[in-house]
Protein backbone atom coordinates (compact mmCIF):
# COMPACT_ATOMS: atom_id res chain seq x y z
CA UNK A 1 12.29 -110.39 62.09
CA UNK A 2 12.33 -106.62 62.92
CA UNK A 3 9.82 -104.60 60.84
CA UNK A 4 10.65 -101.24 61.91
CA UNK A 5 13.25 -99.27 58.84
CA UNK A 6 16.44 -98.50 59.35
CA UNK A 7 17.28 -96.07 61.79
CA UNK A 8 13.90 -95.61 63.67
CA UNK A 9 13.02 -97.23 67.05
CA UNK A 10 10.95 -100.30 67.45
CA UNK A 11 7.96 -99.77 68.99
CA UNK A 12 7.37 -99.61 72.70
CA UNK A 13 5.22 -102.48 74.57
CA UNK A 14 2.08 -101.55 75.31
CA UNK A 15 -0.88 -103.22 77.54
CA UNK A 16 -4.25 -104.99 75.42
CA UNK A 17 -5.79 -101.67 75.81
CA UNK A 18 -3.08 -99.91 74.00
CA UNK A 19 -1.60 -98.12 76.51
CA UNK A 20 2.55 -97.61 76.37
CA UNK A 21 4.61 -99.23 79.06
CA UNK A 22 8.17 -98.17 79.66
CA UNK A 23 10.80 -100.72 80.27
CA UNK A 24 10.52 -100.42 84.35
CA UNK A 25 6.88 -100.69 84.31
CA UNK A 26 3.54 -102.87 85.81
CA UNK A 27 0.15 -102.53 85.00
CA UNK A 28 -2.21 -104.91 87.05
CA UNK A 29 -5.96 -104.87 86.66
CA UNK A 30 -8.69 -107.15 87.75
CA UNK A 31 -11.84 -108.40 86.66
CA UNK A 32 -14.31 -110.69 87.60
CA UNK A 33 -17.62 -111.97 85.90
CA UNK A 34 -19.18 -113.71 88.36
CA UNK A 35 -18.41 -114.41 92.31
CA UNK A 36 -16.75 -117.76 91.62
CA UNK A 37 -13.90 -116.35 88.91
CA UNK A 38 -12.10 -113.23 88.79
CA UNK A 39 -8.85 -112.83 86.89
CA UNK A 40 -5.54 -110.47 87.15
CA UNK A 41 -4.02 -109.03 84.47
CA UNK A 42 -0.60 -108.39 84.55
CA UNK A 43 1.17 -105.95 81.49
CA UNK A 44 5.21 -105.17 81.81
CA UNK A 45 8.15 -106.54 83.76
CA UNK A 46 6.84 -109.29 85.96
CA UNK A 47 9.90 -108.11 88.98
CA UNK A 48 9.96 -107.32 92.67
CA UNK A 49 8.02 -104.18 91.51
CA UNK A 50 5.42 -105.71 91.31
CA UNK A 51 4.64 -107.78 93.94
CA UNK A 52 2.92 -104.96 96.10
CA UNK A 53 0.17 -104.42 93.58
CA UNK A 54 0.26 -107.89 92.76
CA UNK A 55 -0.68 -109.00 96.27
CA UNK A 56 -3.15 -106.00 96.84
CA UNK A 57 -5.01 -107.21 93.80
CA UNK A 58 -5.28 -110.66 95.30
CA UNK A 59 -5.55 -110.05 98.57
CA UNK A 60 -8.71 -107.34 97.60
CA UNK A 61 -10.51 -110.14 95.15
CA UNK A 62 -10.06 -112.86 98.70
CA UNK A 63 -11.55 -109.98 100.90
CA UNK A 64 -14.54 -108.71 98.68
CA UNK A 65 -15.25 -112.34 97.43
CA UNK A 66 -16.17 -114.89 99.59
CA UNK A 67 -17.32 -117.42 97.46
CA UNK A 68 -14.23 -117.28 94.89
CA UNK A 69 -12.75 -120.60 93.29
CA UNK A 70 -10.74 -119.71 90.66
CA UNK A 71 -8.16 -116.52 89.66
CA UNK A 72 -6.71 -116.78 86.36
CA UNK A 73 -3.14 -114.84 86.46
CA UNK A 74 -3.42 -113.15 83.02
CA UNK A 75 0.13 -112.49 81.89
CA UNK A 76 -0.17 -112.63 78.13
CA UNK A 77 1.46 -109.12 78.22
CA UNK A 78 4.49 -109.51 80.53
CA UNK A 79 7.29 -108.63 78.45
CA UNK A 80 10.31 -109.49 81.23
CA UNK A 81 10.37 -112.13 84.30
CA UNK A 82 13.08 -112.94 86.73
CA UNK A 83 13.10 -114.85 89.75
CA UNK A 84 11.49 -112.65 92.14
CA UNK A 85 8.73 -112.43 89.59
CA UNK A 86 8.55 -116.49 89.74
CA UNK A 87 8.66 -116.28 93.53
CA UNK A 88 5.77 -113.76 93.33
CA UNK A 89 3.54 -116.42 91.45
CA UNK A 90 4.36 -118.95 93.89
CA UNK A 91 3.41 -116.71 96.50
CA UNK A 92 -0.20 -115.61 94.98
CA UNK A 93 -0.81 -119.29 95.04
CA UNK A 94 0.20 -119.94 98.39
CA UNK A 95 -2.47 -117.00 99.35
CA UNK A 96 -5.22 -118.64 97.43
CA UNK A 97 -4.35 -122.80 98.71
CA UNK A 98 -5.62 -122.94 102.24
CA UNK A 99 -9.65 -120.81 100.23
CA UNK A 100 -9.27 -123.65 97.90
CA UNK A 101 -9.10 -121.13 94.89
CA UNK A 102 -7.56 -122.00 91.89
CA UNK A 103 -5.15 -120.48 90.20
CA UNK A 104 -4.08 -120.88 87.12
CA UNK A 105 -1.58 -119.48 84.92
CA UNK A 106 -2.38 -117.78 81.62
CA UNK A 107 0.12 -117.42 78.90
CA UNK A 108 0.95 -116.97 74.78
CA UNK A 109 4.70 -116.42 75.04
CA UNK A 110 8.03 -118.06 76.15
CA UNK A 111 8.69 -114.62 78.19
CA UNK A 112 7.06 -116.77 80.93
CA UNK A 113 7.08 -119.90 79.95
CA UNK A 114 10.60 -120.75 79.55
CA UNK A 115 11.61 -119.08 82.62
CA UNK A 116 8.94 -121.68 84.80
CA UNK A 117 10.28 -124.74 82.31
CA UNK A 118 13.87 -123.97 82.55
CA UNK A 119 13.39 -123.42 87.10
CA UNK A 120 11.09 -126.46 87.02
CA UNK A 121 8.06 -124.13 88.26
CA UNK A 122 5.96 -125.14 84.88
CA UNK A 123 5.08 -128.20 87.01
CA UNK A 124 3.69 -126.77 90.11
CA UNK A 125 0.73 -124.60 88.43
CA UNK A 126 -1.93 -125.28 85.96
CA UNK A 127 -1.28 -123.61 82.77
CA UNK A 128 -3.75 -122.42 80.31
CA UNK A 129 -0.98 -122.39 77.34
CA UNK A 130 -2.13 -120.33 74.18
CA UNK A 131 0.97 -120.29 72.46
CA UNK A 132 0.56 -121.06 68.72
CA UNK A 133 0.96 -124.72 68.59
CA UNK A 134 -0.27 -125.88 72.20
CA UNK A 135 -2.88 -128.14 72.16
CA UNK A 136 -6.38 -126.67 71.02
CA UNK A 137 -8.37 -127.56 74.56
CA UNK A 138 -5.79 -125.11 76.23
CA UNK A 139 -6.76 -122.38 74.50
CA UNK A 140 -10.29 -122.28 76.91
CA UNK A 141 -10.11 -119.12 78.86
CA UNK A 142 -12.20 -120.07 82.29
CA UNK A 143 -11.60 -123.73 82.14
CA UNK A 144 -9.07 -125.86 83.54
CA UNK A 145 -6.13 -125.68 81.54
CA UNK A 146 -3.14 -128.26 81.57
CA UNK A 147 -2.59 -129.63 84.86
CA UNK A 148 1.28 -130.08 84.98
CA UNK A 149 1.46 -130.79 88.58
């Protein structure tokens, strides 16, 4: 249901940290708490756009830490996806395979779910799934999520 009135605009998307995205835009940041975990959060269209920063970000975290096991792909805030976008994720986890990091995906919509359902991808990564309804011990940010492999 659409709670804007009449006549005005719905708001635009914006990133966790409030900032406004337009339609054609990526935000990725990183973080990473410890040496072993890092994560990459991704905020827009999930496109060919944005697999430049996307592979700088992981590329940078595989560089500067040695001893990482596990990036969590953060892309609660994606608000498009389209194949290149799927063929990006496949790609960051080829990267990490041959270190032995894990990475799995993070997610609270159908924006990327059902896209990686419908092309059969939802199989081939672990999913942390915190939709509203997914089972509670997927909901554990840092710990392994679903395996669906």
């Amino acid at each position: 249901m659409d709670d804007t009135a009449p006549g005005t605009a719905a708001p635009s998307p914006e990133t966790a940290d409030g900032t406004p995205l337009s339609e054609a835009d990526v935000h990725v940041t990183t973080a990473q708490p410890d040496e072993s975990r890092a994560q990459i959060r991704v905020a827009g269209e999930l496109t060919e756009d944005s697999r430049r920063p996307l592979i700088r970000a992981m590329t940078d975290l595989m560089l500067n830490s040695p001893g990482l096991e596990r990036v969590e792909l953060e892309l609660c805030d994606v608000t498009f996806m389209n194949s290149a976008g799927m063929s990006i994720l496949v790609q960051l986890e080829r990267m990490a395979e041959p270190r032995g990091i894990q990475v799995p995906l993070v997610l609270d919509s159908g924006t990327v779910a059902r896209p990686l359902q419908v092309s059969g991808l939802w199989r081939r990564f672990t999913i942390i799934d915190r939709r509203e309804g997914s089972p509670p011990t997927t909901h554990e940010g840092m710990n392994p999520g679903t395996d669906h492999r």
